[in-house]
C-alpha atoms as a PDB file:
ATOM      1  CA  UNK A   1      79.239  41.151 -57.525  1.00  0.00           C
ATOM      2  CA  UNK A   2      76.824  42.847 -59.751  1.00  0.00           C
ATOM      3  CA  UNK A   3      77.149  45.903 -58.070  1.00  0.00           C
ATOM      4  CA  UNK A   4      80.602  45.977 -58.617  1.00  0.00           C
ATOM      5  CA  UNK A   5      80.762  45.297 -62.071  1.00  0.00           C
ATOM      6  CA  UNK A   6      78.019  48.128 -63.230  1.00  0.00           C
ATOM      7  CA  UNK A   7      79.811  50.820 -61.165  1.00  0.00           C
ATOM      8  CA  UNK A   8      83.287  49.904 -62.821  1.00  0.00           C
ATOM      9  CA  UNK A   9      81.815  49.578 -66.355  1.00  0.00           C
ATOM     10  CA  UNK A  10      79.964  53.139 -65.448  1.00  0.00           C
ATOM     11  CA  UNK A  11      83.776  53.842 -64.324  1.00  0.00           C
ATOM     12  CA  UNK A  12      84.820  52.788 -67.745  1.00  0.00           C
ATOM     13  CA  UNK A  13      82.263  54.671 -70.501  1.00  0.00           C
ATOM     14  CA  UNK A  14      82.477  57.950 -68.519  1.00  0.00           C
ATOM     15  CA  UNK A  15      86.018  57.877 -69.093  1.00  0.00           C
ATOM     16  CA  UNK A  16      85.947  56.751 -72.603  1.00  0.00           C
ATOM     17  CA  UNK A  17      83.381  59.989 -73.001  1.00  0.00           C
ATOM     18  CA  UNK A  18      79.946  58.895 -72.938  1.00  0.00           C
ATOM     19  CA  UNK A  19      77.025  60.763 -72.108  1.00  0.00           C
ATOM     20  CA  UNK A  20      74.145  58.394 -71.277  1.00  0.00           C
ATOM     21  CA  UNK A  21      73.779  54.754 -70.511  1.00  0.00           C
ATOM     22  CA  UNK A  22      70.878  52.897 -70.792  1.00  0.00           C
ATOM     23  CA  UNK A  23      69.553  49.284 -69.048  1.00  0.00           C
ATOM     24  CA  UNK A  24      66.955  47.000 -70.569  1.00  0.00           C
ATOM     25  CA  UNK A  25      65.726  45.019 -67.988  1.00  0.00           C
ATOM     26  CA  UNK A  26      63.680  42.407 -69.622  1.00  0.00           C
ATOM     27  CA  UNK A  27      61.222  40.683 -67.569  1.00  0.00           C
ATOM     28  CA  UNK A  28      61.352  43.402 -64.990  1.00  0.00           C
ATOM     29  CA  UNK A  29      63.310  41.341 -62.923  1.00  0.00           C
ATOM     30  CA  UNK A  30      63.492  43.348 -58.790  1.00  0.00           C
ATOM     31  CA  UNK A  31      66.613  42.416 -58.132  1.00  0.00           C
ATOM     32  CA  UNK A  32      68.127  44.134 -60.990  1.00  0.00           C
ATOM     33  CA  UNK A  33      66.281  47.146 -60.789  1.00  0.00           C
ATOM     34  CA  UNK A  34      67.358  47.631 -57.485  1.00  0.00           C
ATOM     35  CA  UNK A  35      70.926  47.361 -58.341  1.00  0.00           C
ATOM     36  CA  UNK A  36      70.591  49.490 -61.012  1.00  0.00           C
ATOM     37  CA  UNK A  37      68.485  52.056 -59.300  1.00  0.00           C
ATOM     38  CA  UNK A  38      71.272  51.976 -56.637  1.00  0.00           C
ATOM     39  CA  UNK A  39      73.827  52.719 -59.130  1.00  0.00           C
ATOM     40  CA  UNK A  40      71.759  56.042 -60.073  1.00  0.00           C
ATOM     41  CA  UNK A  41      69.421  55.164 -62.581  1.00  0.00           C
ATOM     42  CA  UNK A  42      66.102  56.852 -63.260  1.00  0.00           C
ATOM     43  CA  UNK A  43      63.128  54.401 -64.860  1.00  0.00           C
ATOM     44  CA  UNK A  44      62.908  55.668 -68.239  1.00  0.00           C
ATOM     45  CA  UNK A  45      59.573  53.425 -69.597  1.00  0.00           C
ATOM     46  CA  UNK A  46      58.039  49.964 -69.681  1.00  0.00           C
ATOM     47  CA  UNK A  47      57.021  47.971 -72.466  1.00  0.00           C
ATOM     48  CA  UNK A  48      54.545  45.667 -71.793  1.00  0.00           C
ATOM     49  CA  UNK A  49      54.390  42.098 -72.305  1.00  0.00           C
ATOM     50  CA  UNK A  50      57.871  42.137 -74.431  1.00  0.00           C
ATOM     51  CA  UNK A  51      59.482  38.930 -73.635  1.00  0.00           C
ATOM     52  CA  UNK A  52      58.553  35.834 -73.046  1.00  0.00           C
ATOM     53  CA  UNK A  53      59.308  33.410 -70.564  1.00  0.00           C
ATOM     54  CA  UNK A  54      58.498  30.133 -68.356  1.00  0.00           C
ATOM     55  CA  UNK A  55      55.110  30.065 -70.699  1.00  0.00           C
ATOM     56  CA  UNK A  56      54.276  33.628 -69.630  1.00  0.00           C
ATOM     57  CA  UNK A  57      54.515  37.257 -71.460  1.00  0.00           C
ATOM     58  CA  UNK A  58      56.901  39.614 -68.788  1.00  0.00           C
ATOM     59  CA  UNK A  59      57.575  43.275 -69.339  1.00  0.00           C
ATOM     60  CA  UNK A  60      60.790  45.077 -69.592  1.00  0.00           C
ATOM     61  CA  UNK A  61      62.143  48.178 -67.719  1.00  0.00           C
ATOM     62  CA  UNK A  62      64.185  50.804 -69.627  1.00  0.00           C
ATOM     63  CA  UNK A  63      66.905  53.062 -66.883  1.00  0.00           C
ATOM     64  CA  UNK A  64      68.742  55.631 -67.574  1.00  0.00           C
ATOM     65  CA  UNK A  65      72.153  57.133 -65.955  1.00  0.00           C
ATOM     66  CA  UNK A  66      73.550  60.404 -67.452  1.00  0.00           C
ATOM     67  CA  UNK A  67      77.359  60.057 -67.516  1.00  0.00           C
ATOM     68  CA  UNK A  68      79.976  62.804 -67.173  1.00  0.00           C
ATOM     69  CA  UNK A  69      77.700  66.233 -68.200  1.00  0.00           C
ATOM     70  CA  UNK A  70      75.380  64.211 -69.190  1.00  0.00           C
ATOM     71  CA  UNK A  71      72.747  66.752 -71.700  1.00  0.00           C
ATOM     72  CA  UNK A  72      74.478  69.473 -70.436  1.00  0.00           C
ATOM     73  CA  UNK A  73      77.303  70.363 -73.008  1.00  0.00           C
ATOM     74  CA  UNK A  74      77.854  69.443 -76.432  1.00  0.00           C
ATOM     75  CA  UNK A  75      79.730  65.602 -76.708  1.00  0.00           C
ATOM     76  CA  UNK A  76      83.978  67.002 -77.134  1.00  0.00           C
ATOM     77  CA  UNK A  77      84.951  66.797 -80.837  1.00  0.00           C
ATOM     78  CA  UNK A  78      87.621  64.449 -81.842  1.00  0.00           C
ATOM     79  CA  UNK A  79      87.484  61.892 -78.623  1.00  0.00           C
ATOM     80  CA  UNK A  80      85.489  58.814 -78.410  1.00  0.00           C
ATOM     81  CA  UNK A  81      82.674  58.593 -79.479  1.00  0.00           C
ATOM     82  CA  UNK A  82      82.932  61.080 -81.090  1.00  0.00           C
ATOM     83  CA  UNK A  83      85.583  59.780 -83.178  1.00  0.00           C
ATOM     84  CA  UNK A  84      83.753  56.577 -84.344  1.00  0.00           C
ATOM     85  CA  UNK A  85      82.012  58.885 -86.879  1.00  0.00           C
ATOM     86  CA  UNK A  86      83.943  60.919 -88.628  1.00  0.00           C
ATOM     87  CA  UNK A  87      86.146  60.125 -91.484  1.00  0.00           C
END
């Protein structure tokens, strides 16, 4: 089920424009670093000892996925995001 629902909300922000997404996997949990390494995303850091949990200090993952063209053009003026900040 997870699975599912990353790919269709990956589906979703290309579409709406987006160029990067970004997990925060707190507590570095496998399971969700596998789906989301599955899903095409690169480890992009760890920060150690970030969260806290069940008495014990856990680290969190940062992924990244690249969307559409990604870094490779310039974001399209006047379509979302793009449009959130301009006046």
């Amino acid at each position: 089920m997870g699975k599912a629902l990353l790919a269709e909300l990956i589906r979703l922000c290309t579409g709406l424009g987006f160029r990067q997404m970004v997990a925060v996997i707190g507590g570095a949990h496998p399971a969700s670093v596998a789906v989301h390494r599955a899903a095409g995303f690169e480890h992009g850091g760890l920060m150690k000892g970030t969260c806290f949990k069940h008495g014990r200090w856990l680290d969190t993952i940062i992924m990244q996925l690249p969307l559409g063209e990604g870094l490779t053009t310039d974001p399209e003026p006047g379509v979302y995001p793009d449009t959130l900040y301009r006046s």
